[in-house]
ModelCIF file with pLDDT and N, C-alpha, C, O atoms, coordinates in Angstrom:
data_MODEL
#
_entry.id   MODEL 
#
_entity.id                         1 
_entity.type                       polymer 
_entity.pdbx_number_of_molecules   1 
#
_entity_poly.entity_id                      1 
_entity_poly.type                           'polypeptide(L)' 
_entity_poly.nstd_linkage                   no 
_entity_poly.nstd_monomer                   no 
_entity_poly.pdbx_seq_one_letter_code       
;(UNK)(UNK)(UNK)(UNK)(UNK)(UNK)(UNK)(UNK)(UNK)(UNK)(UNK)(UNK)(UNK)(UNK)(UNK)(UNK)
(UNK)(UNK)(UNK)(UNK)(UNK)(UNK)(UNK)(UNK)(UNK)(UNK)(UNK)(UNK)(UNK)(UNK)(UNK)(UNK)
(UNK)(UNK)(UNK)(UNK)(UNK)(UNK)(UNK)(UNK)(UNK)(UNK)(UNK)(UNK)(UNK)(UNK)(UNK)
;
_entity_poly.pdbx_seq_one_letter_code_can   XXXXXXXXXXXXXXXXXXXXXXXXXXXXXXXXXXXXXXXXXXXXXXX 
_entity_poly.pdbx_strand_id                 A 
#
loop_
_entity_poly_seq.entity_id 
_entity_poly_seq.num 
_entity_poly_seq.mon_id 
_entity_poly_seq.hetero 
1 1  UNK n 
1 2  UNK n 
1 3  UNK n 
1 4  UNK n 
1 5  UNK n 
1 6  UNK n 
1 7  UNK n 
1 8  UNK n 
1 9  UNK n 
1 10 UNK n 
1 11 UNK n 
1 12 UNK n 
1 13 UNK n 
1 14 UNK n 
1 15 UNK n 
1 16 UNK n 
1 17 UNK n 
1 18 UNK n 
1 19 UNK n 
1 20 UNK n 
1 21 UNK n 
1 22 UNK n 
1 23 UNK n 
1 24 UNK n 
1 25 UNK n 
1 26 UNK n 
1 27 UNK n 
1 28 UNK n 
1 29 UNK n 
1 30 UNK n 
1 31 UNK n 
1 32 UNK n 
1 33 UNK n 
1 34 UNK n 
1 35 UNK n 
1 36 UNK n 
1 37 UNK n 
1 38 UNK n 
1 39 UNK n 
1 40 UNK n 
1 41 UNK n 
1 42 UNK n 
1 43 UNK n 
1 44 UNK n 
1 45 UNK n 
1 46 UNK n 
1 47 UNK n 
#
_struct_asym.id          A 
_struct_asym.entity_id   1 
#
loop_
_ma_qa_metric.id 
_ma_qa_metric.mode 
_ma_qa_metric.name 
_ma_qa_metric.software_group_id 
_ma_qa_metric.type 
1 global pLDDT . pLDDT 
2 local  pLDDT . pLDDT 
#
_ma_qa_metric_global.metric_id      1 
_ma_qa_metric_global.metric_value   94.79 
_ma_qa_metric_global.model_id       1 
_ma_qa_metric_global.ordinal_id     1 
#
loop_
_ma_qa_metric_local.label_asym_id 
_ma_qa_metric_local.label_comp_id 
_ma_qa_metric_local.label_seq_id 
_ma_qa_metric_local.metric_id 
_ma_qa_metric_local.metric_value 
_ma_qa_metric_local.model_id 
_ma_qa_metric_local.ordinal_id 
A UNK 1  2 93.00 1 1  
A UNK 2  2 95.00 1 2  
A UNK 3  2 96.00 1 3  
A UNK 4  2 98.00 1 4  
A UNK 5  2 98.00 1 5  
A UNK 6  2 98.00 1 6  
A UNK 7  2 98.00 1 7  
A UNK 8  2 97.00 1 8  
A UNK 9  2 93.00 1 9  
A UNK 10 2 95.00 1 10 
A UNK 11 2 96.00 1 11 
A UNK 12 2 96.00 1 12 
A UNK 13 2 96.00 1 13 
A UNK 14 2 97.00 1 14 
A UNK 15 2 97.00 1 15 
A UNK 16 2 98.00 1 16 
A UNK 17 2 98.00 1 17 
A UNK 18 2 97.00 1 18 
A UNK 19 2 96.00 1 19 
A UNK 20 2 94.00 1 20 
A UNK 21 2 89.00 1 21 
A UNK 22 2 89.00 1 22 
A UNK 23 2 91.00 1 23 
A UNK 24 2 95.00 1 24 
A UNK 25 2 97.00 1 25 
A UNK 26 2 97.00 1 26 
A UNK 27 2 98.00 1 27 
A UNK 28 2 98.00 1 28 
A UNK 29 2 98.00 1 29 
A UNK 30 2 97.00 1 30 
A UNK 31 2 98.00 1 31 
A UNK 32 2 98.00 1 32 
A UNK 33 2 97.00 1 33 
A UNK 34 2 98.00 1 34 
A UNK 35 2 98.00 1 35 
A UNK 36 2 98.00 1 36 
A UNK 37 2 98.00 1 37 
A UNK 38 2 97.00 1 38 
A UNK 39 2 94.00 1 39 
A UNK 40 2 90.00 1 40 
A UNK 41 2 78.00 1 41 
A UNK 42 2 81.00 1 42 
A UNK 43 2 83.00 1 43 
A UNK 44 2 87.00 1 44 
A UNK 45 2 93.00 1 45 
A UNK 46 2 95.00 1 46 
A UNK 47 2 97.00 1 47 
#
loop_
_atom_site.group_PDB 
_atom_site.id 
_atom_site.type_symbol 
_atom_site.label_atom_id 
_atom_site.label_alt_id 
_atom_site.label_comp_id 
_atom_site.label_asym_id 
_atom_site.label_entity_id 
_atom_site.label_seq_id 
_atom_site.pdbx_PDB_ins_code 
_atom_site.Cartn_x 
_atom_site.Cartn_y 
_atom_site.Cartn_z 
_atom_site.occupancy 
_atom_site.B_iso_or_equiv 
_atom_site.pdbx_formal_charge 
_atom_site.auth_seq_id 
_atom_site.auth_comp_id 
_atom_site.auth_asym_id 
_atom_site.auth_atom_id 
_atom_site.pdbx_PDB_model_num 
ATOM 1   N N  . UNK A 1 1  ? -5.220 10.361 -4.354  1.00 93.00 ? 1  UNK A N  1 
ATOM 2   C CA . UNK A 1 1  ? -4.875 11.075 -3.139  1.00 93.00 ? 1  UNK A CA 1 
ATOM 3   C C  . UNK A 1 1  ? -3.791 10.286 -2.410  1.00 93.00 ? 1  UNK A C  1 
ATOM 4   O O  . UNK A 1 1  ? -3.775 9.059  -2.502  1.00 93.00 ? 1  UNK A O  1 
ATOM 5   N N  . UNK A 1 2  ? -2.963 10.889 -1.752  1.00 95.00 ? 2  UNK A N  1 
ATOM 6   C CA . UNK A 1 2  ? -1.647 10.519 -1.146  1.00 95.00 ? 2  UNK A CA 1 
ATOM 7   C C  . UNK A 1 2  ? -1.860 10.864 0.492   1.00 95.00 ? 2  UNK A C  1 
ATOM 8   O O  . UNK A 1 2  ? -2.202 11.999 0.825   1.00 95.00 ? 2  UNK A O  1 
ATOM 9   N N  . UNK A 1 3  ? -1.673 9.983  1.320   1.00 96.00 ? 3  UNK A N  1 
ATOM 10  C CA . UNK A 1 3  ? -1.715 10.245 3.041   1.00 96.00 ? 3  UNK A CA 1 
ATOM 11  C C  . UNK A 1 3  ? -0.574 9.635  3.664   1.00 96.00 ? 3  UNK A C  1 
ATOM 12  O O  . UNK A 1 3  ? -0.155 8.527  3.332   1.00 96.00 ? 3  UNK A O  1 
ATOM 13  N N  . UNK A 1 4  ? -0.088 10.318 4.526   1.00 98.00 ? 4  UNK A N  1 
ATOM 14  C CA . UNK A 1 4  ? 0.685  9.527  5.990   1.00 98.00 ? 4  UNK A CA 1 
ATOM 15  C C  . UNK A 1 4  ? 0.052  9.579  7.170   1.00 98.00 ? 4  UNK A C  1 
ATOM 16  O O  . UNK A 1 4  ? -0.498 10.498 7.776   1.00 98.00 ? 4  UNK A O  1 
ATOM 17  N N  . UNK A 1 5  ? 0.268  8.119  7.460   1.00 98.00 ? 5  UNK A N  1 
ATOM 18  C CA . UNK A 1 5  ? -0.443 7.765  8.881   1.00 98.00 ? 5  UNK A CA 1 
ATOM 19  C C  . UNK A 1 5  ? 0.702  7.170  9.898   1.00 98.00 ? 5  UNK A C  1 
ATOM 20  O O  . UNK A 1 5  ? 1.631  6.488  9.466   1.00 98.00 ? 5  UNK A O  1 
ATOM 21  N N  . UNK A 1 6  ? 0.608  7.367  10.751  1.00 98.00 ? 6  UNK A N  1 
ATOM 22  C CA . UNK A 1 6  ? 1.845  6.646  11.909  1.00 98.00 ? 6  UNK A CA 1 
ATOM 23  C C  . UNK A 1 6  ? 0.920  5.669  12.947  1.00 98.00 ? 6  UNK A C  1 
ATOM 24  O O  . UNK A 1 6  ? -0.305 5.760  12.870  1.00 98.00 ? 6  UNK A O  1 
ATOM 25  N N  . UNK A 1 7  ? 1.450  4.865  13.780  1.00 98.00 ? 7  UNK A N  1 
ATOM 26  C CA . UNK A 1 7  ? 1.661  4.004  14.383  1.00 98.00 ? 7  UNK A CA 1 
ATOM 27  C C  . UNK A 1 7  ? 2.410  3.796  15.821  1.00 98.00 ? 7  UNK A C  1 
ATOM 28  O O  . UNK A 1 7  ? 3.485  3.201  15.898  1.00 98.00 ? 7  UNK A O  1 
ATOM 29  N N  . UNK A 1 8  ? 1.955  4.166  16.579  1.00 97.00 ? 8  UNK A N  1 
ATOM 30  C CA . UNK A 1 8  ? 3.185  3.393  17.817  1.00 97.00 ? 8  UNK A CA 1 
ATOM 31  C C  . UNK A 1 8  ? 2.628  2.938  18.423  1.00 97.00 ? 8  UNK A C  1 
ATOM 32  O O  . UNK A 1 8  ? 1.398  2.918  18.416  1.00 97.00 ? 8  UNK A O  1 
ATOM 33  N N  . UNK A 1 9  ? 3.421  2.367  19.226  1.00 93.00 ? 9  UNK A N  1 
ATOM 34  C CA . UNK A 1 9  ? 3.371  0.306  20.380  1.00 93.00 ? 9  UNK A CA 1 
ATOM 35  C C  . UNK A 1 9  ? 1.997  0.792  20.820  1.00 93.00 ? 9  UNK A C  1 
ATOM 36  O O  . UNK A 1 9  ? 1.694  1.846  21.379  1.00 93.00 ? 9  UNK A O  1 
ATOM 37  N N  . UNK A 1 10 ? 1.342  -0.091 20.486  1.00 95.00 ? 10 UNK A N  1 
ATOM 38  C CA . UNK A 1 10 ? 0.147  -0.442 21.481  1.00 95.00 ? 10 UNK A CA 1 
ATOM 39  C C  . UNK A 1 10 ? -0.760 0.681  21.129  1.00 95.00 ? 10 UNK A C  1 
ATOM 40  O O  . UNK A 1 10 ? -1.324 0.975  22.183  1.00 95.00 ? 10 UNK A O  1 
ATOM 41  N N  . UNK A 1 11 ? -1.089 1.282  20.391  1.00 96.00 ? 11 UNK A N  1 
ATOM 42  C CA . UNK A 1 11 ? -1.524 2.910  19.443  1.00 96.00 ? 11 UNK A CA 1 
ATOM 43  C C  . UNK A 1 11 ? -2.529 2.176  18.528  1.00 96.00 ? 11 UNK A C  1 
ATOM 44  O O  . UNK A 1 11 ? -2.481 0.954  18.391  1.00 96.00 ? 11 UNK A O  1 
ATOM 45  N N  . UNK A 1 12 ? -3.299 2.832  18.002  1.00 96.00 ? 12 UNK A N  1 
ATOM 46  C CA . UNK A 1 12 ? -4.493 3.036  17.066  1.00 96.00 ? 12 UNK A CA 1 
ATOM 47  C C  . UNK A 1 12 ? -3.207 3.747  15.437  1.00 96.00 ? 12 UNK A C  1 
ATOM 48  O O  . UNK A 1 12 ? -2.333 4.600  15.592  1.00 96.00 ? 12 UNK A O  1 
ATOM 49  N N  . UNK A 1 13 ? -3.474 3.189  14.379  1.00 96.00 ? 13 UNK A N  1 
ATOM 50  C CA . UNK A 1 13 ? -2.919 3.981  13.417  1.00 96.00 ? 13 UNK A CA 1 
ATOM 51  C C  . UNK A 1 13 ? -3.746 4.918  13.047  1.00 96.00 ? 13 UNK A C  1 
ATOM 52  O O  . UNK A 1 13 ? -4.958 4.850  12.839  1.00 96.00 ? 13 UNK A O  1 
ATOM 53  N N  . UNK A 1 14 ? -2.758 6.124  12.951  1.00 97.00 ? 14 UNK A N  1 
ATOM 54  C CA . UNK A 1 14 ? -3.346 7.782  13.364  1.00 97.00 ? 14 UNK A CA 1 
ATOM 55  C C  . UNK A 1 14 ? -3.370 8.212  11.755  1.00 97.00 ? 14 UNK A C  1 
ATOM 56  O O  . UNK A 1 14 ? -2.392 7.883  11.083  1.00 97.00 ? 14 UNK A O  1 
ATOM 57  N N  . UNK A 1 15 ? -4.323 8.849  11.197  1.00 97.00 ? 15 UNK A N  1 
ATOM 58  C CA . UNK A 1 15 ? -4.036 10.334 10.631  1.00 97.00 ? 15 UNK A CA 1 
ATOM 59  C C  . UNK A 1 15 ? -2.629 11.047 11.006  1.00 97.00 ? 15 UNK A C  1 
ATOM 60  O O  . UNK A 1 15 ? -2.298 11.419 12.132  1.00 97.00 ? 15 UNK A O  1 
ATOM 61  N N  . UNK A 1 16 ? -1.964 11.141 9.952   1.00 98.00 ? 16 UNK A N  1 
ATOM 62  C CA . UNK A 1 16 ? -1.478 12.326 9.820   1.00 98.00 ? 16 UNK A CA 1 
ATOM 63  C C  . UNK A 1 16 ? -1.763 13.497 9.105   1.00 98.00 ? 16 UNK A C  1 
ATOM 64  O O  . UNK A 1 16 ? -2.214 14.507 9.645   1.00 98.00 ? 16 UNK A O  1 
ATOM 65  N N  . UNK A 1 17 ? -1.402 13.351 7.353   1.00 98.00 ? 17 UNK A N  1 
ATOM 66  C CA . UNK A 1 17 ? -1.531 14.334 6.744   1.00 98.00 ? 17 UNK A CA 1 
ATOM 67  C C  . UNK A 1 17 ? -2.103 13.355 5.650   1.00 98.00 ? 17 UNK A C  1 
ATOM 68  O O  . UNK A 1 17 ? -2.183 12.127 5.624   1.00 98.00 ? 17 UNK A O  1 
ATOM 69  N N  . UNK A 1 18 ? -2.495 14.398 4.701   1.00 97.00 ? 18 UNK A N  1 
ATOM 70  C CA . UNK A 1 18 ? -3.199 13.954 3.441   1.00 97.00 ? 18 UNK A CA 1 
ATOM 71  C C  . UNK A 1 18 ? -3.024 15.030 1.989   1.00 97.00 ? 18 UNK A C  1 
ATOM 72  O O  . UNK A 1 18 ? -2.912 16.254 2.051   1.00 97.00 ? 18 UNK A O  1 
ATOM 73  N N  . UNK A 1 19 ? -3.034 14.357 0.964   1.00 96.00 ? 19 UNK A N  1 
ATOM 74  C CA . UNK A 1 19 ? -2.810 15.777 -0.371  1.00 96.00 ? 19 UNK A CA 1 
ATOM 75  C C  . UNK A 1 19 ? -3.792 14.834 -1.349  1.00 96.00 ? 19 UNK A C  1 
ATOM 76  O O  . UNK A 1 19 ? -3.711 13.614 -1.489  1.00 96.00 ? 19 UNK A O  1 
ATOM 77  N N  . UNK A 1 20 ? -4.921 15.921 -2.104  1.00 94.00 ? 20 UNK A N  1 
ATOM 78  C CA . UNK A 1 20 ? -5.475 15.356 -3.140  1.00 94.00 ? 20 UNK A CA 1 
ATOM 79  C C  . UNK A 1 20 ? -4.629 15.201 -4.492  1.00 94.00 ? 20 UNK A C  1 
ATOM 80  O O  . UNK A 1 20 ? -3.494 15.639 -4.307  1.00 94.00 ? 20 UNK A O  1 
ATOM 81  N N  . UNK A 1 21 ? -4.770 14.846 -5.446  1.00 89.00 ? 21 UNK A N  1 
ATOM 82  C CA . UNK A 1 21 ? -4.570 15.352 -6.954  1.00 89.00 ? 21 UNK A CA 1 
ATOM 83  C C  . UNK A 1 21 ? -4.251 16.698 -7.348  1.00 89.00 ? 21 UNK A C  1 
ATOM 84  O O  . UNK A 1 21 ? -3.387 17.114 -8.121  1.00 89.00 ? 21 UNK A O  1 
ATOM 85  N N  . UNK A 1 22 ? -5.145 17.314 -6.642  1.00 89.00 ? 22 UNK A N  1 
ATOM 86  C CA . UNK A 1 22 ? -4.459 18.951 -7.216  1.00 89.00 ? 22 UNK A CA 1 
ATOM 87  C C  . UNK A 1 22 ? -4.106 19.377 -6.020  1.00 89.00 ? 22 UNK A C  1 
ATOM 88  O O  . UNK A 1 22 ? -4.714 20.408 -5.733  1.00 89.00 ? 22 UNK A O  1 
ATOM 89  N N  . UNK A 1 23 ? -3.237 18.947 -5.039  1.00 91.00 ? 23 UNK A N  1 
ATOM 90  C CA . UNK A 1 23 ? -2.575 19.194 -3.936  1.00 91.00 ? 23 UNK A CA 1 
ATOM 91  C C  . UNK A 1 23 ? -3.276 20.072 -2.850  1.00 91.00 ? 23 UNK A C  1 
ATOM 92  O O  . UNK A 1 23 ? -2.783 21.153 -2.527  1.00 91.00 ? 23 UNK A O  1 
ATOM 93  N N  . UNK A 1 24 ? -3.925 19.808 -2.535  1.00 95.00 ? 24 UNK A N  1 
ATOM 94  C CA . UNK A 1 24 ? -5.537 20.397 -1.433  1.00 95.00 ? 24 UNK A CA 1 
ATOM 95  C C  . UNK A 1 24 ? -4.596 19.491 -0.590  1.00 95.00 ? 24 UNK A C  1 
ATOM 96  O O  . UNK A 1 24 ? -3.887 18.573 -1.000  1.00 95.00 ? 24 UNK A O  1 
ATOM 97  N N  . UNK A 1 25 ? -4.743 19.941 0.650   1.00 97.00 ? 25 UNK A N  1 
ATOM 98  C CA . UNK A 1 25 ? -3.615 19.172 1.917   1.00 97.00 ? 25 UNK A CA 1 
ATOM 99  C C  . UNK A 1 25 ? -4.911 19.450 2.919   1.00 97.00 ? 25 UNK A C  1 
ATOM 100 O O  . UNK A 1 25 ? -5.865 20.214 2.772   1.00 97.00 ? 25 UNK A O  1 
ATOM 101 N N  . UNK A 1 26 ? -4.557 18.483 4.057   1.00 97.00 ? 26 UNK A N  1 
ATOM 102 C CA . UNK A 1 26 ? -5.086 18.155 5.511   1.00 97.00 ? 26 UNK A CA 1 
ATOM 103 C C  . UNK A 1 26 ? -3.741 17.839 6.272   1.00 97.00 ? 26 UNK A C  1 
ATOM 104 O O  . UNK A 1 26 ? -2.809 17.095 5.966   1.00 97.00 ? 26 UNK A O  1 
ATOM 105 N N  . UNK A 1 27 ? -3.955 18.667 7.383   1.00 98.00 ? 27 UNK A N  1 
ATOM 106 C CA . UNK A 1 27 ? -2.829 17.621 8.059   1.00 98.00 ? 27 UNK A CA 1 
ATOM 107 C C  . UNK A 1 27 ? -3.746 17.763 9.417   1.00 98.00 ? 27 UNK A C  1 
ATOM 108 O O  . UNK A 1 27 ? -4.694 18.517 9.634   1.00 98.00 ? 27 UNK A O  1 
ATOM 109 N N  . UNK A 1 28 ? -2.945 16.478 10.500  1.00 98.00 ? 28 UNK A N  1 
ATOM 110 C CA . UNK A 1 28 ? -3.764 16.894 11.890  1.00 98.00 ? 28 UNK A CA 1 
ATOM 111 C C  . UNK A 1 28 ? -3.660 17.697 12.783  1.00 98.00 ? 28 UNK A C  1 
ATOM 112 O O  . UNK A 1 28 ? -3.152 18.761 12.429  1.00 98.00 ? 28 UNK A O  1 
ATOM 113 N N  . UNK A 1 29 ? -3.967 17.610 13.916  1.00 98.00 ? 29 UNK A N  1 
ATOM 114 C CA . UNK A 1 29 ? -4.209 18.704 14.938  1.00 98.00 ? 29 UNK A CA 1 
ATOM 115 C C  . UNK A 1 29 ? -3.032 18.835 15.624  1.00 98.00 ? 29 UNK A C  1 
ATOM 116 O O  . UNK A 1 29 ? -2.495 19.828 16.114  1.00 98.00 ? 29 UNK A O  1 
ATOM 117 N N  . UNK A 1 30 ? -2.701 17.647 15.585  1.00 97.00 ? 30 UNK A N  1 
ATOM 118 C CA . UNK A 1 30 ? -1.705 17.374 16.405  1.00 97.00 ? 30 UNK A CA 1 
ATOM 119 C C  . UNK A 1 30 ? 0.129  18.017 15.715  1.00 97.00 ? 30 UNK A C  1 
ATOM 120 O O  . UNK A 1 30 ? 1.051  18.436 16.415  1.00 97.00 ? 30 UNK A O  1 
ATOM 121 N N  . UNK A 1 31 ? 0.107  17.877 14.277  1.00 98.00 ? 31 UNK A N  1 
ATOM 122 C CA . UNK A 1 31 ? 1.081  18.304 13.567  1.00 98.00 ? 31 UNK A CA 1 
ATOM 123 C C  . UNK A 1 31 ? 1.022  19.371 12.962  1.00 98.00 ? 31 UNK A C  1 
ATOM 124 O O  . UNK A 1 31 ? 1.952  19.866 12.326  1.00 98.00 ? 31 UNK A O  1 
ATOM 125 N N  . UNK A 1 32 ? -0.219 19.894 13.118  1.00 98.00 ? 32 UNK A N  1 
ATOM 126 C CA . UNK A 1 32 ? -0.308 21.517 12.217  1.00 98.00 ? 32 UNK A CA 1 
ATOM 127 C C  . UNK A 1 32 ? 0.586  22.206 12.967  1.00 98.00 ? 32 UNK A C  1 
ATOM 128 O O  . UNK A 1 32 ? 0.872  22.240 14.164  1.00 98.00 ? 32 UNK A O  1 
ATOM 129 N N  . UNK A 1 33 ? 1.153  23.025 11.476  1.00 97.00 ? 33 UNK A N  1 
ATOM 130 C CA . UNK A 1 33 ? 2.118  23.805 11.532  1.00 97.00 ? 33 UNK A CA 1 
ATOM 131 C C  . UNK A 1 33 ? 3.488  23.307 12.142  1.00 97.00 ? 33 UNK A C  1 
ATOM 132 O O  . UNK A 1 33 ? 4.124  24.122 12.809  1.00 97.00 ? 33 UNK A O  1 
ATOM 133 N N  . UNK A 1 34 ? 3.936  22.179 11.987  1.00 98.00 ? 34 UNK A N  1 
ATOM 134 C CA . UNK A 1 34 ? 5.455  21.671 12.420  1.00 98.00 ? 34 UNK A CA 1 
ATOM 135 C C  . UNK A 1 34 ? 5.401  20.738 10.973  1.00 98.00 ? 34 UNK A C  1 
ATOM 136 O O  . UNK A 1 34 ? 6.299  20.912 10.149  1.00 98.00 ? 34 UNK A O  1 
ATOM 137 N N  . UNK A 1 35 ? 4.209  19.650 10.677  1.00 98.00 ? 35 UNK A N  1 
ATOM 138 C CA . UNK A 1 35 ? 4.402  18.982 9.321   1.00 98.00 ? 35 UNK A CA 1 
ATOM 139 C C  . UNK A 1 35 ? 3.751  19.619 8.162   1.00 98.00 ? 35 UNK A C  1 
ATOM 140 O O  . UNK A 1 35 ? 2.621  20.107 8.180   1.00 98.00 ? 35 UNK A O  1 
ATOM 141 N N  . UNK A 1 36 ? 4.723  19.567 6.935   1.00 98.00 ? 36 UNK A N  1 
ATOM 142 C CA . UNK A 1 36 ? 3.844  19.642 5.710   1.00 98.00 ? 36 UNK A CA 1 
ATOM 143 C C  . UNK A 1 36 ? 4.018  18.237 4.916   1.00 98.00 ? 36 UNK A C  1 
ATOM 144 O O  . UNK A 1 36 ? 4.889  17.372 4.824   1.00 98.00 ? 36 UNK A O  1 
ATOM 145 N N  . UNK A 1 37 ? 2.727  18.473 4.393   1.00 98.00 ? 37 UNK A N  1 
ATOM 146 C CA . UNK A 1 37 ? 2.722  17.145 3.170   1.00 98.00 ? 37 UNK A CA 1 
ATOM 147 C C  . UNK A 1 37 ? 2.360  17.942 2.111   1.00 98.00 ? 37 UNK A C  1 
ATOM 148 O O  . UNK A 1 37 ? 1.517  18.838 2.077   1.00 98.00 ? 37 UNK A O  1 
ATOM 149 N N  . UNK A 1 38 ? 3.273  17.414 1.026   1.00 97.00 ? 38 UNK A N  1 
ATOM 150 C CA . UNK A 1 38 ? 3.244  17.670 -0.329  1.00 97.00 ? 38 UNK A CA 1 
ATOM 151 C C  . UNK A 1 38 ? 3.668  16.826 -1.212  1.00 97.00 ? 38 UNK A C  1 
ATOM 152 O O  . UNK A 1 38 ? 4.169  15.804 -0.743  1.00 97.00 ? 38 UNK A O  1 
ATOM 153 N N  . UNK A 1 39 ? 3.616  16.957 -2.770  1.00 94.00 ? 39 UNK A N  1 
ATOM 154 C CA . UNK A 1 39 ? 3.677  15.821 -3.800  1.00 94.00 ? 39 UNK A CA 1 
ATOM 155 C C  . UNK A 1 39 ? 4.662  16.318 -4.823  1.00 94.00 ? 39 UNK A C  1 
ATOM 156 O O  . UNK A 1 39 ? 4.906  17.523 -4.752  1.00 94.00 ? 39 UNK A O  1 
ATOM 157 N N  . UNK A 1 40 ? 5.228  15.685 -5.689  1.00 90.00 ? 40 UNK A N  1 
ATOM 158 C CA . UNK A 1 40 ? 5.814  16.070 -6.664  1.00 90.00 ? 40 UNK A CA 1 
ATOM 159 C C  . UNK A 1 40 ? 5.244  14.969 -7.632  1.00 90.00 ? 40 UNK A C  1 
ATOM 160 O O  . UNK A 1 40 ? 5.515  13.802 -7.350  1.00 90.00 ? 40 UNK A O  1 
ATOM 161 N N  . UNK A 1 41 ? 4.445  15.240 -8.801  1.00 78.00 ? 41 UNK A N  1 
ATOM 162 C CA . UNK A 1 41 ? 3.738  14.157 -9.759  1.00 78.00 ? 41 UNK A CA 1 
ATOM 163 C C  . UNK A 1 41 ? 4.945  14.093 -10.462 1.00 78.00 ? 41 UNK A C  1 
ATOM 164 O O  . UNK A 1 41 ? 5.597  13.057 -10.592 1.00 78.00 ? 41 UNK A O  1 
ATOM 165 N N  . UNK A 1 42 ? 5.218  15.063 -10.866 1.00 81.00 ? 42 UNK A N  1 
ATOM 166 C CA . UNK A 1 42 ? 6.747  14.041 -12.195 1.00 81.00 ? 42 UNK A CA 1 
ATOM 167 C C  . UNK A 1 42 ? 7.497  13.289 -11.832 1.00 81.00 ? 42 UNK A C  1 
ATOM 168 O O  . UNK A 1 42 ? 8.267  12.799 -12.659 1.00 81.00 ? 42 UNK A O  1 
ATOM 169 N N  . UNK A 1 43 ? 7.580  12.832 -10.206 1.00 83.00 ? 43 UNK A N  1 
ATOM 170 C CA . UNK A 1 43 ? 8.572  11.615 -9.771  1.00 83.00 ? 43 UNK A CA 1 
ATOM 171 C C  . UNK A 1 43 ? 7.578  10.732 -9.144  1.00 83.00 ? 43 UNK A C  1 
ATOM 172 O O  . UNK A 1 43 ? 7.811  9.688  -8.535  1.00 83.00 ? 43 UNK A O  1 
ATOM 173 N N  . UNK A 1 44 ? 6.726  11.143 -9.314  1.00 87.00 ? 44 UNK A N  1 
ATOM 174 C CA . UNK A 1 44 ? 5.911  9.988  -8.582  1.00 87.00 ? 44 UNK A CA 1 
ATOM 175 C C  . UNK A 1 44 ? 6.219  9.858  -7.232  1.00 87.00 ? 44 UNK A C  1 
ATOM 176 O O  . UNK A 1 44 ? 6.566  8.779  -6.752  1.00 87.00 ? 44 UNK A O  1 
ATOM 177 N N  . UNK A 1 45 ? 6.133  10.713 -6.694  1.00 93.00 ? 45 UNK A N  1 
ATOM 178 C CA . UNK A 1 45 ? 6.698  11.247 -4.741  1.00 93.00 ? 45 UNK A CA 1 
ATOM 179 C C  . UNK A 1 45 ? 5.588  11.982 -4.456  1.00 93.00 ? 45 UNK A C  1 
ATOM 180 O O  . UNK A 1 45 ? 4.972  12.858 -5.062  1.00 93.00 ? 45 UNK A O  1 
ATOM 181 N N  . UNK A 1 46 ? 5.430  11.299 -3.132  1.00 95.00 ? 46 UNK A N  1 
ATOM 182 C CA . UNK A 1 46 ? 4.859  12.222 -2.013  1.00 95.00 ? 46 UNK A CA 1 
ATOM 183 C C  . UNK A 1 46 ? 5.734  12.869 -0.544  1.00 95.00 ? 46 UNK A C  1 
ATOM 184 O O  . UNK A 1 46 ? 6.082  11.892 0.118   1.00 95.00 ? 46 UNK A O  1 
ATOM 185 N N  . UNK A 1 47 ? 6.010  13.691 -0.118  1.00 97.00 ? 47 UNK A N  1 
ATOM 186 C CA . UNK A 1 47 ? 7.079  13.718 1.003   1.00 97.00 ? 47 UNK A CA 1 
ATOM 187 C C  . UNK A 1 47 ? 6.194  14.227 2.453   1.00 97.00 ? 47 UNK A C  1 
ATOM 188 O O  . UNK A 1 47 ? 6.784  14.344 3.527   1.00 97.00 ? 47 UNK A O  1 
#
């Protein structure tokens, strides 16, 4: 499974988004519907 989490000054590192293996996604409350997370396995990328 593949996730992004962020960070700022003086902040707790947050959840962002998340993708399993067979690309099942989470993202948070805060970014639904402005971020997507997704994977590409033949390059070995997550974006």
């Amino acid at each position: 499974a593949m996730g992004w989490f962020r960070q700022a000054p003086g902040k707790e590192r947050e959840f962002v988004a998340a993708i399993t293996s067979a690309s099942t996604t989470n993202h948070a409350d805060s970014v639904k519907g402005r971020f997507t997370i997704s994977r590409h396995n033949a390059e070995n990328t997550v974006y």
